[in-house]
PDB file of N, CA and C in Angstrom:
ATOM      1  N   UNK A   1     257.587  72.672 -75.152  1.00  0.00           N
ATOM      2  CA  UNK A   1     258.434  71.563 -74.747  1.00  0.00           C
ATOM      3  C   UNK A   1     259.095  71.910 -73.414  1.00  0.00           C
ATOM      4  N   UNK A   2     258.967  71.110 -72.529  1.00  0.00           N
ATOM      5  CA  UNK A   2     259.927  70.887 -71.155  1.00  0.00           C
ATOM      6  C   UNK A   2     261.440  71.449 -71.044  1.00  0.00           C
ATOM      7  N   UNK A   3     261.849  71.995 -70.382  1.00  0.00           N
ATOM      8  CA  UNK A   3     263.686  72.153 -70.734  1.00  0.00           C
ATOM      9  C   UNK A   3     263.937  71.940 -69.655  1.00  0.00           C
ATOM     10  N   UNK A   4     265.218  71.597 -69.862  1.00  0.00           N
ATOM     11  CA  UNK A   4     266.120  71.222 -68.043  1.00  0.00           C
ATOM     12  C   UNK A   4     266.713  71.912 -67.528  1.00  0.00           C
ATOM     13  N   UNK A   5     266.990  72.353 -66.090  1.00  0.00           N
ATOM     14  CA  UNK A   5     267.273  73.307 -65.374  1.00  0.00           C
ATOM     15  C   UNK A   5     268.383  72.215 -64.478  1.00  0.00           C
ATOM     16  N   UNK A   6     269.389  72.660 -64.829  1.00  0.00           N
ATOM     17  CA  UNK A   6     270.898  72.105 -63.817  1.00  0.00           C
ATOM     18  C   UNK A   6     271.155  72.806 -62.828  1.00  0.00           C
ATOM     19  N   UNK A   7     270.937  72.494 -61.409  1.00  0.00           N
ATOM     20  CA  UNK A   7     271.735  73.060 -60.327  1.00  0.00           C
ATOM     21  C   UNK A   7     272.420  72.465 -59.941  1.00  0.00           C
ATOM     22  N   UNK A   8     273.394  72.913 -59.039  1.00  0.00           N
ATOM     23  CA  UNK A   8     274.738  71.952 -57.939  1.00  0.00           C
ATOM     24  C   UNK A   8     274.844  72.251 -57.081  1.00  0.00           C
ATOM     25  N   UNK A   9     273.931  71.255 -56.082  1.00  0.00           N
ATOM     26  CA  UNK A   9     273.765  71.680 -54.724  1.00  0.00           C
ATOM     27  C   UNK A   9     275.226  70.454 -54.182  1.00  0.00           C
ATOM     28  N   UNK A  10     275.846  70.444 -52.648  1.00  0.00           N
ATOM     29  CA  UNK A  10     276.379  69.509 -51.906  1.00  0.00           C
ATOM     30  C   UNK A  10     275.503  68.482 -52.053  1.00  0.00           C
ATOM     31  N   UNK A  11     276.119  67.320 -52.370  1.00  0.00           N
ATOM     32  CA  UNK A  11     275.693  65.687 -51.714  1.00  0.00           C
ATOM     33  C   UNK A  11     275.172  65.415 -50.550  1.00  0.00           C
ATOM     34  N   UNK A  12     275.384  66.186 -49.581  1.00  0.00           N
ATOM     35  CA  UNK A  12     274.571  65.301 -48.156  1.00  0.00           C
ATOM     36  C   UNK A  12     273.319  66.802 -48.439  1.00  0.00           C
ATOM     37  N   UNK A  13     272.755  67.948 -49.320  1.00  0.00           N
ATOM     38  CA  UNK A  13     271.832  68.446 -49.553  1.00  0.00           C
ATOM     39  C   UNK A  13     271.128  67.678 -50.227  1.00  0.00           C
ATOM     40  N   UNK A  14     271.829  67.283 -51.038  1.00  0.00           N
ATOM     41  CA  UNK A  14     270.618  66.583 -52.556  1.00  0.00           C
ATOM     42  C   UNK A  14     270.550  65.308 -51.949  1.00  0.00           C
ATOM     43  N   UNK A  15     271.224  64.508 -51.096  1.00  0.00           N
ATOM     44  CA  UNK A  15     270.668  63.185 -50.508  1.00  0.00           C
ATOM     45  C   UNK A  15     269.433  63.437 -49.363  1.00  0.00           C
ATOM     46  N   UNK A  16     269.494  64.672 -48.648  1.00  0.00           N
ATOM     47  CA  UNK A  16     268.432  65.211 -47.393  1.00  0.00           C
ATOM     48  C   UNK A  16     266.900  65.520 -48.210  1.00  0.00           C
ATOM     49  N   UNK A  17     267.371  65.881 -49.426  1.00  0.00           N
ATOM     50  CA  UNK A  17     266.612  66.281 -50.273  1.00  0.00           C
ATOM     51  C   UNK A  17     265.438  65.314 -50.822  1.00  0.00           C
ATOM     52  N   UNK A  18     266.186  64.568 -51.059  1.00  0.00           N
ATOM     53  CA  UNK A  18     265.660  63.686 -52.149  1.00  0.00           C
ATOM     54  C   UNK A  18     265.342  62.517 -51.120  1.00  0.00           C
ATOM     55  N   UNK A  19     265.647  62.558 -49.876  1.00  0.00           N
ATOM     56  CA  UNK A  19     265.022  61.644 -48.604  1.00  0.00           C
ATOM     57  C   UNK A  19     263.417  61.951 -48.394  1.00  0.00           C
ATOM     58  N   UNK A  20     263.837  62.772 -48.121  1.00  0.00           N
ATOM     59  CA  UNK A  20     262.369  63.876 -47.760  1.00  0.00           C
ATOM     60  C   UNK A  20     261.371  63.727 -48.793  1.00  0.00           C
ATOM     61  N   UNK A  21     261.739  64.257 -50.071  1.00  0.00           N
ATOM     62  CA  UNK A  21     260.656  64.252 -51.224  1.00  0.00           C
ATOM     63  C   UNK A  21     259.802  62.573 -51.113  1.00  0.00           C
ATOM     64  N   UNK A  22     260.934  61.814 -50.576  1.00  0.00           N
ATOM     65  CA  UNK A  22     260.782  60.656 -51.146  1.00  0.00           C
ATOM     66  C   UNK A  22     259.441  59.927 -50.180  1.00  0.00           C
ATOM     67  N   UNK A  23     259.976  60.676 -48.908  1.00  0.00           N
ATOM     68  CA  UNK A  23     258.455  60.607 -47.570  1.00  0.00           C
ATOM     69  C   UNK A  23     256.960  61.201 -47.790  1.00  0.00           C
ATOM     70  N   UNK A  24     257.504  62.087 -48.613  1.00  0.00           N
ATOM     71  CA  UNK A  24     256.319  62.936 -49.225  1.00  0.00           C
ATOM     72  C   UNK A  24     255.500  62.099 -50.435  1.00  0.00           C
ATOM     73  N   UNK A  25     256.210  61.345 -50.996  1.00  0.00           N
ATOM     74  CA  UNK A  25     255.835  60.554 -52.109  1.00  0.00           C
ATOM     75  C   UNK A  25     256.060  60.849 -53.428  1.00  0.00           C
ATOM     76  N   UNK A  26     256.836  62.278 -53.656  1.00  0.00           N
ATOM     77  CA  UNK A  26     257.063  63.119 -54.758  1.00  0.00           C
ATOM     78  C   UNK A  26     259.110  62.592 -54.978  1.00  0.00           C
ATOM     79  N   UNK A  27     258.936  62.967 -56.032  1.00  0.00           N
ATOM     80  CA  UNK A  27     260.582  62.596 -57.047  1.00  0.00           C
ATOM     81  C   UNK A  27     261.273  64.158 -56.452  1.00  0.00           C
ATOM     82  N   UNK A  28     262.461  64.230 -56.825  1.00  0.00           N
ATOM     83  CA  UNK A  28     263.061  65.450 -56.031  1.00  0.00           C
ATOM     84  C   UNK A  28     262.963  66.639 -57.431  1.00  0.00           C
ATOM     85  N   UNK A  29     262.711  65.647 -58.793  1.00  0.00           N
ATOM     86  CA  UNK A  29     261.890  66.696 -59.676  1.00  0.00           C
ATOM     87  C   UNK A  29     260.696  67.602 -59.633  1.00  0.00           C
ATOM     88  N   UNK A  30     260.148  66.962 -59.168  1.00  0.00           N
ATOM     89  CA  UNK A  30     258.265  67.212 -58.978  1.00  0.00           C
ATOM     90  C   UNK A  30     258.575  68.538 -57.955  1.00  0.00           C
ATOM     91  N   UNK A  31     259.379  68.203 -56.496  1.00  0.00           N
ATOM     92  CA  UNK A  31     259.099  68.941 -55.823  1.00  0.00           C
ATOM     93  C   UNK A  31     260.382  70.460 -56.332  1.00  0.00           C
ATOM     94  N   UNK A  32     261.117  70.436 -56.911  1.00  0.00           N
ATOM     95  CA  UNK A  32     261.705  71.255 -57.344  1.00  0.00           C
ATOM     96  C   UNK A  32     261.015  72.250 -57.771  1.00  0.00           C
ATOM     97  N   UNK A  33     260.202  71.708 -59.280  1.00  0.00           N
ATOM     98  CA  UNK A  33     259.452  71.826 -59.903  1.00  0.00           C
ATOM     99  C   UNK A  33     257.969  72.820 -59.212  1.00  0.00           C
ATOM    100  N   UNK A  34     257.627  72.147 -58.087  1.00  0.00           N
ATOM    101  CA  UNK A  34     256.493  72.841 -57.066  1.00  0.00           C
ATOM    102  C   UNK A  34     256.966  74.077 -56.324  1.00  0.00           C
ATOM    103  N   UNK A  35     258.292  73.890 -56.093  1.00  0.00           N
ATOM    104  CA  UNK A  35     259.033  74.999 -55.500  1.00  0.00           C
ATOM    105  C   UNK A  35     259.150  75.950 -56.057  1.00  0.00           C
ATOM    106  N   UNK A  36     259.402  76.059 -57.499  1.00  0.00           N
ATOM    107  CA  UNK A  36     260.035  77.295 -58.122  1.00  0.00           C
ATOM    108  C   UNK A  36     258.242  77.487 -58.582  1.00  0.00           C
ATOM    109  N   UNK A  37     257.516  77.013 -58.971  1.00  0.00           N
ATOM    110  CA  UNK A  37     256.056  77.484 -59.392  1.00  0.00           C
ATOM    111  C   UNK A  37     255.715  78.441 -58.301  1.00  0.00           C
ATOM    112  N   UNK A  38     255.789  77.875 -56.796  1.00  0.00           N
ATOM    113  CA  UNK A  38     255.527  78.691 -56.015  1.00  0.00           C
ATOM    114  C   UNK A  38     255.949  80.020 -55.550  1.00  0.00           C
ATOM    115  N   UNK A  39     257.472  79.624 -55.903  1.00  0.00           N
ATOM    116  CA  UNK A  39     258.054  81.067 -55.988  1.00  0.00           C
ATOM    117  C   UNK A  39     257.771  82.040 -57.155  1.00  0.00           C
ATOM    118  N   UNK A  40     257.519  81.717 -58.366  1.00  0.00           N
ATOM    119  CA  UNK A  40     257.254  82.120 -58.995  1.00  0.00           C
ATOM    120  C   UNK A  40     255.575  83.116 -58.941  1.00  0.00           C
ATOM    121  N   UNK A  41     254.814  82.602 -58.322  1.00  0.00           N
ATOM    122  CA  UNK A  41     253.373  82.884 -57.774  1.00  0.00           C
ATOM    123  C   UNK A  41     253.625  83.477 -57.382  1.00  0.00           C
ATOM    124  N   UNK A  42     254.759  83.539 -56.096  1.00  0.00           N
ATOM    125  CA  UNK A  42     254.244  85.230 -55.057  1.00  0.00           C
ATOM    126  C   UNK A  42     255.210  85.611 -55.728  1.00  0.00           C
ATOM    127  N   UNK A  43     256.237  85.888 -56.362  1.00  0.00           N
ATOM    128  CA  UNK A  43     256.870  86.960 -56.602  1.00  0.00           C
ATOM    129  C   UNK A  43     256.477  87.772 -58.226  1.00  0.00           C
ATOM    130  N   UNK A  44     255.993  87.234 -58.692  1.00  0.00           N
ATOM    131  CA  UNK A  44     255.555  87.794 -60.087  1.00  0.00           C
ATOM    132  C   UNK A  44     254.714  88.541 -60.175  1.00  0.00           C
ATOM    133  N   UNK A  45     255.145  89.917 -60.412  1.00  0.00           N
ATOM    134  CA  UNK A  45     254.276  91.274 -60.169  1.00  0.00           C
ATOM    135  C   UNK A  45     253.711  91.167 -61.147  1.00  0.00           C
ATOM    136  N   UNK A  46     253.686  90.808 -61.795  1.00  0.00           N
ATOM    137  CA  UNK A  46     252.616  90.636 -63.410  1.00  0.00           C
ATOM    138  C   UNK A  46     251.211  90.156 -63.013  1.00  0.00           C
ATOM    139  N   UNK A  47     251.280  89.392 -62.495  1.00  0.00           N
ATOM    140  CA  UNK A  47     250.116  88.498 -61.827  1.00  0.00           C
ATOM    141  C   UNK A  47     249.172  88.861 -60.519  1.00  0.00           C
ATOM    142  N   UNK A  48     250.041  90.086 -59.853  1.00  0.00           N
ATOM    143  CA  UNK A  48     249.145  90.810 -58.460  1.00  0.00           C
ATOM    144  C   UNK A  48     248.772  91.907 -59.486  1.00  0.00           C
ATOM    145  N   UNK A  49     249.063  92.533 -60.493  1.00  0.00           N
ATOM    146  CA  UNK A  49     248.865  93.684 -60.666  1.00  0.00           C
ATOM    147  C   UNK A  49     247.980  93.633 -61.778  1.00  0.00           C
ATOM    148  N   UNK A  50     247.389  92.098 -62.550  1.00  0.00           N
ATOM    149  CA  UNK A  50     246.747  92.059 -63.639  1.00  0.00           C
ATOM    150  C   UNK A  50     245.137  91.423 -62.649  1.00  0.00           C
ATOM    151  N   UNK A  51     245.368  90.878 -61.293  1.00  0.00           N
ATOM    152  CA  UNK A  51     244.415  90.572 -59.946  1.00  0.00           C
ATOM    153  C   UNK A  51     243.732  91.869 -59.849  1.00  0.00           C
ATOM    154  N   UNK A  52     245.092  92.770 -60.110  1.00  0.00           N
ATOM    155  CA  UNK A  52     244.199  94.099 -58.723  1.00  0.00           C
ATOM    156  C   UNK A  52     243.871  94.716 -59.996  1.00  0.00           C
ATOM    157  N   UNK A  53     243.751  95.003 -61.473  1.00  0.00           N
ATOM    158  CA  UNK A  53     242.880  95.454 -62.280  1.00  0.00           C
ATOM    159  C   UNK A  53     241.599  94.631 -62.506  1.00  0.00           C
ATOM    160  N   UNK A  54     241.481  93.660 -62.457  1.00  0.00           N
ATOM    161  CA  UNK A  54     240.501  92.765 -62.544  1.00  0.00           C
ATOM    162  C   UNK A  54     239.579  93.223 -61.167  1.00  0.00           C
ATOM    163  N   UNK A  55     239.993  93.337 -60.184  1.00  0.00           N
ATOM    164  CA  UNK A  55     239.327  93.538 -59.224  1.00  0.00           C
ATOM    165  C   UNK A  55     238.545  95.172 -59.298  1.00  0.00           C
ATOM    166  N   UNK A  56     239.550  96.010 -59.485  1.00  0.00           N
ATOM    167  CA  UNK A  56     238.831  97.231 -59.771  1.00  0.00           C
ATOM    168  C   UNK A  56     238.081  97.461 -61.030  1.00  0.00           C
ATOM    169  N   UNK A  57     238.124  97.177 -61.897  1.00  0.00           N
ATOM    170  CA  UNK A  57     237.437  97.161 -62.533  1.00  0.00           C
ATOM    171  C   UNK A  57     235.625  96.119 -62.546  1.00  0.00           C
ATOM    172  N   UNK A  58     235.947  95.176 -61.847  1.00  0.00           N
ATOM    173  CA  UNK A  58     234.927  94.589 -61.370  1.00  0.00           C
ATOM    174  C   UNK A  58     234.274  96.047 -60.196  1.00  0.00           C
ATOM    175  N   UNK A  59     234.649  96.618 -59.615  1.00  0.00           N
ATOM    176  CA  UNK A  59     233.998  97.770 -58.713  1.00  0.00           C
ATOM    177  C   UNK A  59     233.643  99.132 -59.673  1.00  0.00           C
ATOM    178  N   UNK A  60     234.764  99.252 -60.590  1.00  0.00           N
ATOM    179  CA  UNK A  60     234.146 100.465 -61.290  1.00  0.00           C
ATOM    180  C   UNK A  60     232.738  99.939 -62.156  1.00  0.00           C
ATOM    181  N   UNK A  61     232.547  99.090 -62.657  1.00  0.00           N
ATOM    182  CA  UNK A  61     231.309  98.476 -63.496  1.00  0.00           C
ATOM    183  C   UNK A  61     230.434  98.296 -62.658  1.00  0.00           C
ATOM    184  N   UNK A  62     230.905  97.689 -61.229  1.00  0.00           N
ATOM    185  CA  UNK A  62     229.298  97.916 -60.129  1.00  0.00           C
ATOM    186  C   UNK A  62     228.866  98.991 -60.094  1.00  0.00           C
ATOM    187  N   UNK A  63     229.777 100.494 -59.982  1.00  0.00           N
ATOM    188  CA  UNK A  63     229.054 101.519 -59.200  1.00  0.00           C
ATOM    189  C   UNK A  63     228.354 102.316 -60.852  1.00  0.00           C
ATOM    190  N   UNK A  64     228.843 101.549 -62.071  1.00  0.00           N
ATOM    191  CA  UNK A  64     228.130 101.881 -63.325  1.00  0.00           C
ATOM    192  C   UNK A  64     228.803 103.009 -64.143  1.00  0.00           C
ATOM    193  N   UNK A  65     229.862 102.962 -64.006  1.00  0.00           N
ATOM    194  CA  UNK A  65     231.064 103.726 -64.847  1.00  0.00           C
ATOM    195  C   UNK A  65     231.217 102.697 -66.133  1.00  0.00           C
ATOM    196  N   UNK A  66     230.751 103.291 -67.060  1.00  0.00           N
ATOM    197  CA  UNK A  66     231.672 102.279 -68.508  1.00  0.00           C
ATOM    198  C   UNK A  66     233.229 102.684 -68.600  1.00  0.00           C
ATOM    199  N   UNK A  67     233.608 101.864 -69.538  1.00  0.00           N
ATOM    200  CA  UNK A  67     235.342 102.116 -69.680  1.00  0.00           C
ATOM    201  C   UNK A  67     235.155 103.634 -70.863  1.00  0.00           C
ATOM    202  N   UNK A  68     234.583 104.153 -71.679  1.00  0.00           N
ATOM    203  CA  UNK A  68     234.624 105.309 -71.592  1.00  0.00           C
ATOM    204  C   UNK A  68     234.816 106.419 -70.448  1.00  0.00           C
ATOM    205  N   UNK A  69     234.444 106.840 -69.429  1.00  0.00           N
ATOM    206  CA  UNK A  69     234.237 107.651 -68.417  1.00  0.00           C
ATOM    207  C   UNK A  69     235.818 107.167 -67.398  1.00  0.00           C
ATOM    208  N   UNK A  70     236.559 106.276 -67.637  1.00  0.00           N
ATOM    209  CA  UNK A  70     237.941 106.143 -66.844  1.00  0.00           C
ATOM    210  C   UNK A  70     238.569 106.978 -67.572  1.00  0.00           C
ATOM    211  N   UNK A  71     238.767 107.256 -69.159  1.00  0.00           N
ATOM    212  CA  UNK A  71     240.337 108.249 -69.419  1.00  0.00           C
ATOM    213  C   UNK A  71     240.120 109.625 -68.849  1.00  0.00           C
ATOM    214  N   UNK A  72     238.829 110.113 -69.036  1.00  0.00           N
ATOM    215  CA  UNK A  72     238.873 111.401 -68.686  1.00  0.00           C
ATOM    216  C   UNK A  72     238.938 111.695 -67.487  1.00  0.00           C
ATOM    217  N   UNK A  73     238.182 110.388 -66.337  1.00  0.00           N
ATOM    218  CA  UNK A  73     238.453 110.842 -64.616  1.00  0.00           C
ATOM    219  C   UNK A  73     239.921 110.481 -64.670  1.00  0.00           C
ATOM    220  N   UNK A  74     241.174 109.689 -65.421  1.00  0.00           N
ATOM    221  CA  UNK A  74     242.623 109.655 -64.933  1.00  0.00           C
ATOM    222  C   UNK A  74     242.792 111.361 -65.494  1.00  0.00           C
ATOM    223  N   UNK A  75     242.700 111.677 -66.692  1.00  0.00           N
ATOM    224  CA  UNK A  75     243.011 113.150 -67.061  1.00  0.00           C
ATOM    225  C   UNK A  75     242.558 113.779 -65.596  1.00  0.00           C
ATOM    226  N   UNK A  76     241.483 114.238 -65.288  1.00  0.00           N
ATOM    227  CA  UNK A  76     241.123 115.020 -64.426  1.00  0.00           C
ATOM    228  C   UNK A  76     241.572 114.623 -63.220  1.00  0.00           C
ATOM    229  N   UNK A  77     242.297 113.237 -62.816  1.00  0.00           N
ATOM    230  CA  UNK A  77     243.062 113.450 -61.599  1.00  0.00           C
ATOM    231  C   UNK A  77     244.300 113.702 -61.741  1.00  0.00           C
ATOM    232  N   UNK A  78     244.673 113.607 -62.838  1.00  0.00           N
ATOM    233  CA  UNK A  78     246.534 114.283 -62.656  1.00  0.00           C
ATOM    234  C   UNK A  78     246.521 116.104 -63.133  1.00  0.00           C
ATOM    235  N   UNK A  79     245.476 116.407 -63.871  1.00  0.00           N
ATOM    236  CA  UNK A  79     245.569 117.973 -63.710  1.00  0.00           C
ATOM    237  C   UNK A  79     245.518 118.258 -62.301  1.00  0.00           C
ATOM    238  N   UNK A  80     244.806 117.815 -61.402  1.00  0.00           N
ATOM    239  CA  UNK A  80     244.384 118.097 -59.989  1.00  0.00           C
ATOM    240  C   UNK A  80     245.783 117.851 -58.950  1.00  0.00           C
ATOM    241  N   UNK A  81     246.297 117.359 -59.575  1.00  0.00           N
ATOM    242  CA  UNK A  81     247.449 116.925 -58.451  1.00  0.00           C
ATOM    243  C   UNK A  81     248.283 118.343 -58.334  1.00  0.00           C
TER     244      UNK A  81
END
């Protein structure tokens, strides 16, 4: 279910605001709404860091490593350190 999010911006903000959205063709919900998604996108380390396993692991399976053969090369790189 949807929940509501209350802010309190100044009156001549939320009127500039809601001018604008309104040129755009969007409600000053929608674009709120687009705003915080977006912020939410780049800042959510959950989401670059579940990318950049997906990605390496797409390279370890090219060069023909199964997921057996990763615990023991992480073991053997932190004895090495």
């Amino acid at each position: 279910m949807d929940k509501q999010m209350i802010i309190r911006i100044d009156k001549e903000t939320k009127d500039k605001f809601s001018k604008i959205t309104r040129i755009e063709g969007k409600t000053a919900s929608e674009k709120v709404r687009e705003l915080v998604n977006a912020y939410i996108a780049e800042n959510d380390l959950s989401s670059v860091v579940d990318d950049l396993w997906d990605r390496i692991s797409k390279k370890i399976k090219k060069k023909g490593f199964k997921e057996s053969d990763i615990e023991p090369a992480i073991k053997e790189a932190r004895v090495s350190k």
